[in-house]
PDB file of N, CA and C in Angstrom:
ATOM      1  N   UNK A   1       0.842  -1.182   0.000  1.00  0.00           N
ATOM      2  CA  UNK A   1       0.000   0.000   0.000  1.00  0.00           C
ATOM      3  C   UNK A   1       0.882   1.238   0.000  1.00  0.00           C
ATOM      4  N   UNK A   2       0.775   2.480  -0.957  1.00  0.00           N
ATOM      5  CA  UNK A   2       1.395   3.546  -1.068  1.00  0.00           C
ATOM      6  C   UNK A   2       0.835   4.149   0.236  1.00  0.00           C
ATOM      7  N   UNK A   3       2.180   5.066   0.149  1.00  0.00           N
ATOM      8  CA  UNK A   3       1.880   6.054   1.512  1.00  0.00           C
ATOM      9  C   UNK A   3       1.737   7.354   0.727  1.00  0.00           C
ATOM     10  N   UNK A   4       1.947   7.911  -0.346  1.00  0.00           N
ATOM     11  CA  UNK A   4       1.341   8.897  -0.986  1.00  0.00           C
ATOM     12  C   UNK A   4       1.416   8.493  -2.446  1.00  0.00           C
ATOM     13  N   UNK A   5       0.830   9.453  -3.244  1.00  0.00           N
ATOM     14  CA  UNK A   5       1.159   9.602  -4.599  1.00  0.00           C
ATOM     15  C   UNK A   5       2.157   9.988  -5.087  1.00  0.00           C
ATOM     16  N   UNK A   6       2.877   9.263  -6.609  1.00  0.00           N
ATOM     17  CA  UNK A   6       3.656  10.239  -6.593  1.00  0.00           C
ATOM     18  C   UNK A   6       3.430  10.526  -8.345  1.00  0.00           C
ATOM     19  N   UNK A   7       4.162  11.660  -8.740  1.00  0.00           N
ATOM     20  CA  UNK A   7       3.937  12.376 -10.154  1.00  0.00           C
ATOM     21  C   UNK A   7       5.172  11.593 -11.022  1.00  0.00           C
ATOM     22  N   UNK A   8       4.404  11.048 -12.082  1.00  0.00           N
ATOM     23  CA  UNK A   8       5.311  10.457 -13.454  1.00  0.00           C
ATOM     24  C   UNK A   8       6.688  11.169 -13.693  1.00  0.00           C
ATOM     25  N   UNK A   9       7.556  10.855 -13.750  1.00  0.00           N
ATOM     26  CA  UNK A   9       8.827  11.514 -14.221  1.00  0.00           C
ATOM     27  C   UNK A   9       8.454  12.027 -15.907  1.00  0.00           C
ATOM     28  N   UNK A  10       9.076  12.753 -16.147  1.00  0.00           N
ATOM     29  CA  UNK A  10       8.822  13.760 -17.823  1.00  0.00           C
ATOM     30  C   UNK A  10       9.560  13.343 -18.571  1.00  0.00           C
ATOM     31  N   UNK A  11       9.579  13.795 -19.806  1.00  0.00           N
ATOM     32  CA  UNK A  11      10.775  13.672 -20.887  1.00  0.00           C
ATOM     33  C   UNK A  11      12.111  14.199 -19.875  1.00  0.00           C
ATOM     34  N   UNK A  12      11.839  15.958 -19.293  1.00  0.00           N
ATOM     35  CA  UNK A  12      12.707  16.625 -18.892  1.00  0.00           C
ATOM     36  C   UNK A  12      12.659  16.971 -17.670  1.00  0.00           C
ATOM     37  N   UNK A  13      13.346  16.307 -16.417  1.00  0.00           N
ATOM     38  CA  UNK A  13      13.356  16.422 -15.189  1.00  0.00           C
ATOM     39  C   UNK A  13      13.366  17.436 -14.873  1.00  0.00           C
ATOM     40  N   UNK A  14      14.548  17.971 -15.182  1.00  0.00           N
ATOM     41  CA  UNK A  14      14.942  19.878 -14.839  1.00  0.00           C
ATOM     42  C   UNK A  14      14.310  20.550 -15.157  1.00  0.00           C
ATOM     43  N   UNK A  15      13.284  20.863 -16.035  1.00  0.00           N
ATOM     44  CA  UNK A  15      12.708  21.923 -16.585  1.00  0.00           C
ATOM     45  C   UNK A  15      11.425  21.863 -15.850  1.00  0.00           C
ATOM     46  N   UNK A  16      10.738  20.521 -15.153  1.00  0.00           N
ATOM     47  CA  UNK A  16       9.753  20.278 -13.990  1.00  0.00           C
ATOM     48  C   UNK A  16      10.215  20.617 -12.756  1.00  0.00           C
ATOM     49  N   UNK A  17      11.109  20.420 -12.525  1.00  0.00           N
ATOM     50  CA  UNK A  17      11.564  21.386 -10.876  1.00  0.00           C
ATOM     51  C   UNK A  17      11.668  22.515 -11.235  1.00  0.00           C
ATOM     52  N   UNK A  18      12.367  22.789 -12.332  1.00  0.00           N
ATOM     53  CA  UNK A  18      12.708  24.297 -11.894  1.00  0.00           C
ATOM     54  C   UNK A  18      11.227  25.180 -11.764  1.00  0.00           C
ATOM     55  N   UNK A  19      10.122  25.058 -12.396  1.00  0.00           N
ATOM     56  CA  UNK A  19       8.894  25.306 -12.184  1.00  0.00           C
ATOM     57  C   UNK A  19       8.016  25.591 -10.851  1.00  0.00           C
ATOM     58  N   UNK A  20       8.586  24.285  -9.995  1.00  0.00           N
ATOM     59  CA  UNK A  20       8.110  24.545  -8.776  1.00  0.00           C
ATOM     60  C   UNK A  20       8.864  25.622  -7.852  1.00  0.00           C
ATOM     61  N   UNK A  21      10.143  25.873  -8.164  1.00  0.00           N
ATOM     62  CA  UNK A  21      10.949  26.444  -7.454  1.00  0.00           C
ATOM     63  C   UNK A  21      11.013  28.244  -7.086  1.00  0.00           C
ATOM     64  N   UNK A  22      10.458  28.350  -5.815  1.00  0.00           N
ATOM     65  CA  UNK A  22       9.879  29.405  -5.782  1.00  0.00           C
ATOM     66  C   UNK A  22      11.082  30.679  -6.312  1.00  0.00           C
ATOM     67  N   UNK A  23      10.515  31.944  -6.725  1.00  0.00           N
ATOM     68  CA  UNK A  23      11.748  32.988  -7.230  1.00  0.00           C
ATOM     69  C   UNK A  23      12.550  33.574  -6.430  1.00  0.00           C
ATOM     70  N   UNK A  24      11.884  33.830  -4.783  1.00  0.00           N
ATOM     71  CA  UNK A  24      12.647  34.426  -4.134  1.00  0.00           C
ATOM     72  C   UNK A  24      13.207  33.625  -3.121  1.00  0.00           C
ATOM     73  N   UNK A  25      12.961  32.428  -3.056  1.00  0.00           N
ATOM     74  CA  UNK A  25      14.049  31.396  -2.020  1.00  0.00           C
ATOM     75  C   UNK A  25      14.657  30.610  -3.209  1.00  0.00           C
ATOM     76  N   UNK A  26      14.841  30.578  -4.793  1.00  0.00           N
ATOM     77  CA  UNK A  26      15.668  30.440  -5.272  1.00  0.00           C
ATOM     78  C   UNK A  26      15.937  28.595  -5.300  1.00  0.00           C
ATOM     79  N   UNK A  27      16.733  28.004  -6.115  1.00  0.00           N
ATOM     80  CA  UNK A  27      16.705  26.530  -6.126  1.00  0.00           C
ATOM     81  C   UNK A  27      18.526  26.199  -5.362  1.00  0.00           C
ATOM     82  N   UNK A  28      18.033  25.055  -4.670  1.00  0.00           N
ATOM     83  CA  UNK A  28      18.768  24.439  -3.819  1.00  0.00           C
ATOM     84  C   UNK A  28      20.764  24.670  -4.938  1.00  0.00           C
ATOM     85  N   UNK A  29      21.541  24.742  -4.148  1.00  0.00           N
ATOM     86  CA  UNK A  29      22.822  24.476  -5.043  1.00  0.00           C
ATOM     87  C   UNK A  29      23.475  23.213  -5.090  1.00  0.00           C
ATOM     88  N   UNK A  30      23.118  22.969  -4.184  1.00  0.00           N
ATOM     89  CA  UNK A  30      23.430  21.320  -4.203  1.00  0.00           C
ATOM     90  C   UNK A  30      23.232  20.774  -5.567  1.00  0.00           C
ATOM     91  N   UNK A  31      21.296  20.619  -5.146  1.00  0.00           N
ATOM     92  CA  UNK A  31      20.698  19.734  -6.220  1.00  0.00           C
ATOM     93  C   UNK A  31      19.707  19.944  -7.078  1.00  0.00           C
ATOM     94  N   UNK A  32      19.850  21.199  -6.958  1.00  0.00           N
ATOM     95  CA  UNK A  32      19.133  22.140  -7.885  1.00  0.00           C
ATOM     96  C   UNK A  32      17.058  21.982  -7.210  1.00  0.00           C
ATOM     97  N   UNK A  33      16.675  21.470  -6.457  1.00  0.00           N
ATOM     98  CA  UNK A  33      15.676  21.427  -5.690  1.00  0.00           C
ATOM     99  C   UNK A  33      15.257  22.323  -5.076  1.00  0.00           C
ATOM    100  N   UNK A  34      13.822  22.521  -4.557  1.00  0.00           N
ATOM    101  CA  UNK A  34      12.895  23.734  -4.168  1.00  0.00           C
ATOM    102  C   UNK A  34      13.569  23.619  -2.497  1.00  0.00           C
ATOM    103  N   UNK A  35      13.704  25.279  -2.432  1.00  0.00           N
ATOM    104  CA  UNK A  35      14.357  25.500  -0.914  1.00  0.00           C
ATOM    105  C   UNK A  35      13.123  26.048  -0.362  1.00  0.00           C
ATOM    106  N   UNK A  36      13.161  25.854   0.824  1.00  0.00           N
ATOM    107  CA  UNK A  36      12.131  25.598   2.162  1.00  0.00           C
ATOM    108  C   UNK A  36      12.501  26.964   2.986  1.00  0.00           C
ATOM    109  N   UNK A  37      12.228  27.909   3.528  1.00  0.00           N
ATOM    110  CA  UNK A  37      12.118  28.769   4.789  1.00  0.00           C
ATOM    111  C   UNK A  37      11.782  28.160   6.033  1.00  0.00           C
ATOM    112  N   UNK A  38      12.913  27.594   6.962  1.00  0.00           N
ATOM    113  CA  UNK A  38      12.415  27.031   8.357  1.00  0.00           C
ATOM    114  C   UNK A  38      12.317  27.988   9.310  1.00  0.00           C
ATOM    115  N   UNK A  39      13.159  29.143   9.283  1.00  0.00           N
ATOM    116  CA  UNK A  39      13.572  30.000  10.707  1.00  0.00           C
ATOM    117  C   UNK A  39      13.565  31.570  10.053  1.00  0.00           C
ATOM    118  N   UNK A  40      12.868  32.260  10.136  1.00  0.00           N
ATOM    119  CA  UNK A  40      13.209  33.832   9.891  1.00  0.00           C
ATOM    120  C   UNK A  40      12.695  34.567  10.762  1.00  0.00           C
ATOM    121  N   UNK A  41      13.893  35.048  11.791  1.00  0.00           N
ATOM    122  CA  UNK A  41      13.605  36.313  13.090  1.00  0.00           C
ATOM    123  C   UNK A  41      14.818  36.227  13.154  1.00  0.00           C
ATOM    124  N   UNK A  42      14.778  37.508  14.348  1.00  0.00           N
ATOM    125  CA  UNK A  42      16.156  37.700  14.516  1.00  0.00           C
ATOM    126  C   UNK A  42      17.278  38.059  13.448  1.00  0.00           C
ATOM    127  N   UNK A  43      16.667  39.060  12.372  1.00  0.00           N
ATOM    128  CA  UNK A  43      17.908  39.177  11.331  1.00  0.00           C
ATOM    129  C   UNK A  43      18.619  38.005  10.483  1.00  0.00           C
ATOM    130  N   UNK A  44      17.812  36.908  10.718  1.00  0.00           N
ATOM    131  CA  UNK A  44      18.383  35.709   9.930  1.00  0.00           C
ATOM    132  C   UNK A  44      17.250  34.968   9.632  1.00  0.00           C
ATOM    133  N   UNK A  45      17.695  34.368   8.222  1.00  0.00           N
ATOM    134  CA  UNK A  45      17.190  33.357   7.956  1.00  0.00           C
ATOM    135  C   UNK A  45      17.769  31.757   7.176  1.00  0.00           C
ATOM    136  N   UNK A  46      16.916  31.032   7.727  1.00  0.00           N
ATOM    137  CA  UNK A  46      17.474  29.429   7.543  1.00  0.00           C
ATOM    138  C   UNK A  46      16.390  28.850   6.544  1.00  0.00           C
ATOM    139  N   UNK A  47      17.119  29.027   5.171  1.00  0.00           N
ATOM    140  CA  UNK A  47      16.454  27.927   4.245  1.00  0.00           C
ATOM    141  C   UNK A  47      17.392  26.082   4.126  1.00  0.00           C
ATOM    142  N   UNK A  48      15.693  25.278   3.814  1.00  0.00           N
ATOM    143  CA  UNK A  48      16.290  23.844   3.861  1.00  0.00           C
ATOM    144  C   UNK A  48      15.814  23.199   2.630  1.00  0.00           C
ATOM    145  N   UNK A  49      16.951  22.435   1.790  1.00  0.00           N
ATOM    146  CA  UNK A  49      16.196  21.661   0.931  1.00  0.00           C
ATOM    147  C   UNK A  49      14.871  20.547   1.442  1.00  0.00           C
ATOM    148  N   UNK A  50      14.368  20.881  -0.209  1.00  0.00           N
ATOM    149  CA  UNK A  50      13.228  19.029   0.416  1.00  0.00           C
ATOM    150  C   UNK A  50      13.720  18.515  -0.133  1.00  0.00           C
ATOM    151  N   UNK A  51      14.718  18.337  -0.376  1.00  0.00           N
ATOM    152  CA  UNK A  51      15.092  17.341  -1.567  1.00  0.00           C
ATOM    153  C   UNK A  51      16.132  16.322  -0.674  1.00  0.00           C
ATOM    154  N   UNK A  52      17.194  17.636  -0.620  1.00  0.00           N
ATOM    155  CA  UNK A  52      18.403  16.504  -0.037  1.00  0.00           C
ATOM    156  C   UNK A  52      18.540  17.215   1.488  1.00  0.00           C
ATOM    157  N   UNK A  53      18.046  17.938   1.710  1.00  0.00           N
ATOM    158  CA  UNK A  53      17.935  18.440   3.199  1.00  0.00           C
ATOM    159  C   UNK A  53      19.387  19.283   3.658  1.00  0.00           C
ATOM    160  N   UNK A  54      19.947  19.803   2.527  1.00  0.00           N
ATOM    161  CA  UNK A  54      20.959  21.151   2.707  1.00  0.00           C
ATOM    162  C   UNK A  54      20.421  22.357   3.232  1.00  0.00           C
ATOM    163  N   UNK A  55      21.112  22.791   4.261  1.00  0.00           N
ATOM    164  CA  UNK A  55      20.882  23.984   4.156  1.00  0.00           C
ATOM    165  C   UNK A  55      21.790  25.624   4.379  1.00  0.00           C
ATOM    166  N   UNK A  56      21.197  26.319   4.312  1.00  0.00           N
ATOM    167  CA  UNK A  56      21.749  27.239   4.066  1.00  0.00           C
ATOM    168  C   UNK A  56      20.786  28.583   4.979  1.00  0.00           C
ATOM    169  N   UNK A  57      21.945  29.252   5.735  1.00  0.00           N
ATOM    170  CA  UNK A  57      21.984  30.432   6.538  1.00  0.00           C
ATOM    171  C   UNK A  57      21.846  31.599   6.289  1.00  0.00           C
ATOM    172  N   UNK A  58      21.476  32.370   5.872  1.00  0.00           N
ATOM    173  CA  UNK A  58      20.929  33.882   4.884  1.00  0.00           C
ATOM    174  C   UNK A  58      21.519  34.852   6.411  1.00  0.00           C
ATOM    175  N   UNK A  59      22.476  35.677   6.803  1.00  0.00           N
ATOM    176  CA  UNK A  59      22.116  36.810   7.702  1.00  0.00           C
ATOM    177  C   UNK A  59      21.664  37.870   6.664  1.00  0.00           C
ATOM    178  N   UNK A  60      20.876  38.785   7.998  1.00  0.00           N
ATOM    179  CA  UNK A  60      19.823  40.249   7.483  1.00  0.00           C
ATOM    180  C   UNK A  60      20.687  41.016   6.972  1.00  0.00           C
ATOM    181  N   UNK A  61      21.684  41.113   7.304  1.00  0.00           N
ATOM    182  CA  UNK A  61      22.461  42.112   6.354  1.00  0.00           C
ATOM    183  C   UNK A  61      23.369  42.279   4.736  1.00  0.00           C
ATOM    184  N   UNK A  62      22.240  40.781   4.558  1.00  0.00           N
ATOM    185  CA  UNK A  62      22.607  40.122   3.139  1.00  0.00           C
ATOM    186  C   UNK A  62      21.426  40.766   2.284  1.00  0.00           C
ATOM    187  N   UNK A  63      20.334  40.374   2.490  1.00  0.00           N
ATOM    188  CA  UNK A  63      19.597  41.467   1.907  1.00  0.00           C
ATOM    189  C   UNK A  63      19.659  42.676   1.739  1.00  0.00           C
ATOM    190  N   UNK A  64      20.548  43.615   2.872  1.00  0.00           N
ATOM    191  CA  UNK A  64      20.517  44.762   2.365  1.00  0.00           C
ATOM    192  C   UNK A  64      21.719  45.247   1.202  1.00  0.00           C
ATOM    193  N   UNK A  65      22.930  43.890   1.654  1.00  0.00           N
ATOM    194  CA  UNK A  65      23.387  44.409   0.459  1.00  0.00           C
ATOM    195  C   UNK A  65      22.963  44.069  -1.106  1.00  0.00           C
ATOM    196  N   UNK A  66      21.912  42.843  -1.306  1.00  0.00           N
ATOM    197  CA  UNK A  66      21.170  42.660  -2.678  1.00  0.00           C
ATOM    198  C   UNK A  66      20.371  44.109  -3.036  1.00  0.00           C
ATOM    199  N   UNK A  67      20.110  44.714  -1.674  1.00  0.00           N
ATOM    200  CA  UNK A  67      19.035  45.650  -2.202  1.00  0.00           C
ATOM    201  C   UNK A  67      20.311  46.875  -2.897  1.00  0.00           C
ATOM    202  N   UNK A  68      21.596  47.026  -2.078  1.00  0.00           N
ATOM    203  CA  UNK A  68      22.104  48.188  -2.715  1.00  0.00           C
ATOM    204  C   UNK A  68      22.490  47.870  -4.094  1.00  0.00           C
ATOM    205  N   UNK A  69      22.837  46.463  -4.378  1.00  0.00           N
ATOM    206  CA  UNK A  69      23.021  46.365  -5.447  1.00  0.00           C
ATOM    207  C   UNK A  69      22.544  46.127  -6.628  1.00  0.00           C
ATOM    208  N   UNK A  70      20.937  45.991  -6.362  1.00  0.00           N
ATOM    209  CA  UNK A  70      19.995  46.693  -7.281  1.00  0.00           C
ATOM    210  C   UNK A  70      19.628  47.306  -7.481  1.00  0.00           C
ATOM    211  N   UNK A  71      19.415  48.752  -6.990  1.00  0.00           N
ATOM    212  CA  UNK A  71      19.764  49.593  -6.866  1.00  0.00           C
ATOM    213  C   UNK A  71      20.775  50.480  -7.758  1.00  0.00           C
ATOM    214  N   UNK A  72      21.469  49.923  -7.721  1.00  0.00           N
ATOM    215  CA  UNK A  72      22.980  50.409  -8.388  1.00  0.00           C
ATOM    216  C   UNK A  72      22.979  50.250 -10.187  1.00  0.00           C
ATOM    217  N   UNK A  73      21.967  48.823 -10.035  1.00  0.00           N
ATOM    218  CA  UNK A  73      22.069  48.608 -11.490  1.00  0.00           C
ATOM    219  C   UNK A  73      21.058  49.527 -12.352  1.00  0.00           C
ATOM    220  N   UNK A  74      20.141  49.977 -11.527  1.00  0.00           N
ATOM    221  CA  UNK A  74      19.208  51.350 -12.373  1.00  0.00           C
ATOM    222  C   UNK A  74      19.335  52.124 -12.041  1.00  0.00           C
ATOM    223  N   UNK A  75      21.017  52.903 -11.705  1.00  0.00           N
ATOM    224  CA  UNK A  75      21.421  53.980 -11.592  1.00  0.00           C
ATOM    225  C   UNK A  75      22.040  54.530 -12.827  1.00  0.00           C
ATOM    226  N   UNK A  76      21.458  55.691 -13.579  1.00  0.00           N
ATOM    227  CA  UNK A  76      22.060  56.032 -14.696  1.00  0.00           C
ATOM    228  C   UNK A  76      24.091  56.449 -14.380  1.00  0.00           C
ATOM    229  N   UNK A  77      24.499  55.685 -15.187  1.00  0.00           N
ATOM    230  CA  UNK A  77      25.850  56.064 -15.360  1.00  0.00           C
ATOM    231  C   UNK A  77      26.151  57.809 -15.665  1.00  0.00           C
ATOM    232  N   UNK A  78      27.340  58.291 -15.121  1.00  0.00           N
ATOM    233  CA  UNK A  78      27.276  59.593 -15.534  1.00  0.00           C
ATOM    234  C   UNK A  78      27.996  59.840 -16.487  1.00  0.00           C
TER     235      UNK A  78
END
């Protein structure tokens, strides 16, 4: 007896994950798999694969430097 369902594999594996993989927690580096948000307070955050269960530590002051550096890129050159 199955304990869940599971979905047919495709012609193209990769091009079906990458689909699920949300834009702003981004796909696992490991294994290219959908990353998870377990812990965000405190100026940090802890994403976890579902896949292979890597994870990875984000501190708050990482975002602010993504933000300066977008920022930067729609700054007209002088």
């Amino acid at each position: 007896m199955a304990l869940h369902a599971v979905k047919p594999l495709s012609d193209n594996p990769q091009d079906e994950r990458r689909q699920d993989v949300s834009p702003i927690l981004g796909a696992c580096p490991i294994c290219d798999g959908r990353m998870e948000m377990v812990y965000s307070r405190n100026n940090q955050q802890v994403l976890v694969c579902a896949d292979c269960h890597s994870g990875i530590t984000v501190p708050g002051a990482a975002w602010e430097i993504v933000r300066i550096k977008r920022e930067a890129k729609w700054m007209p050159k002088p």
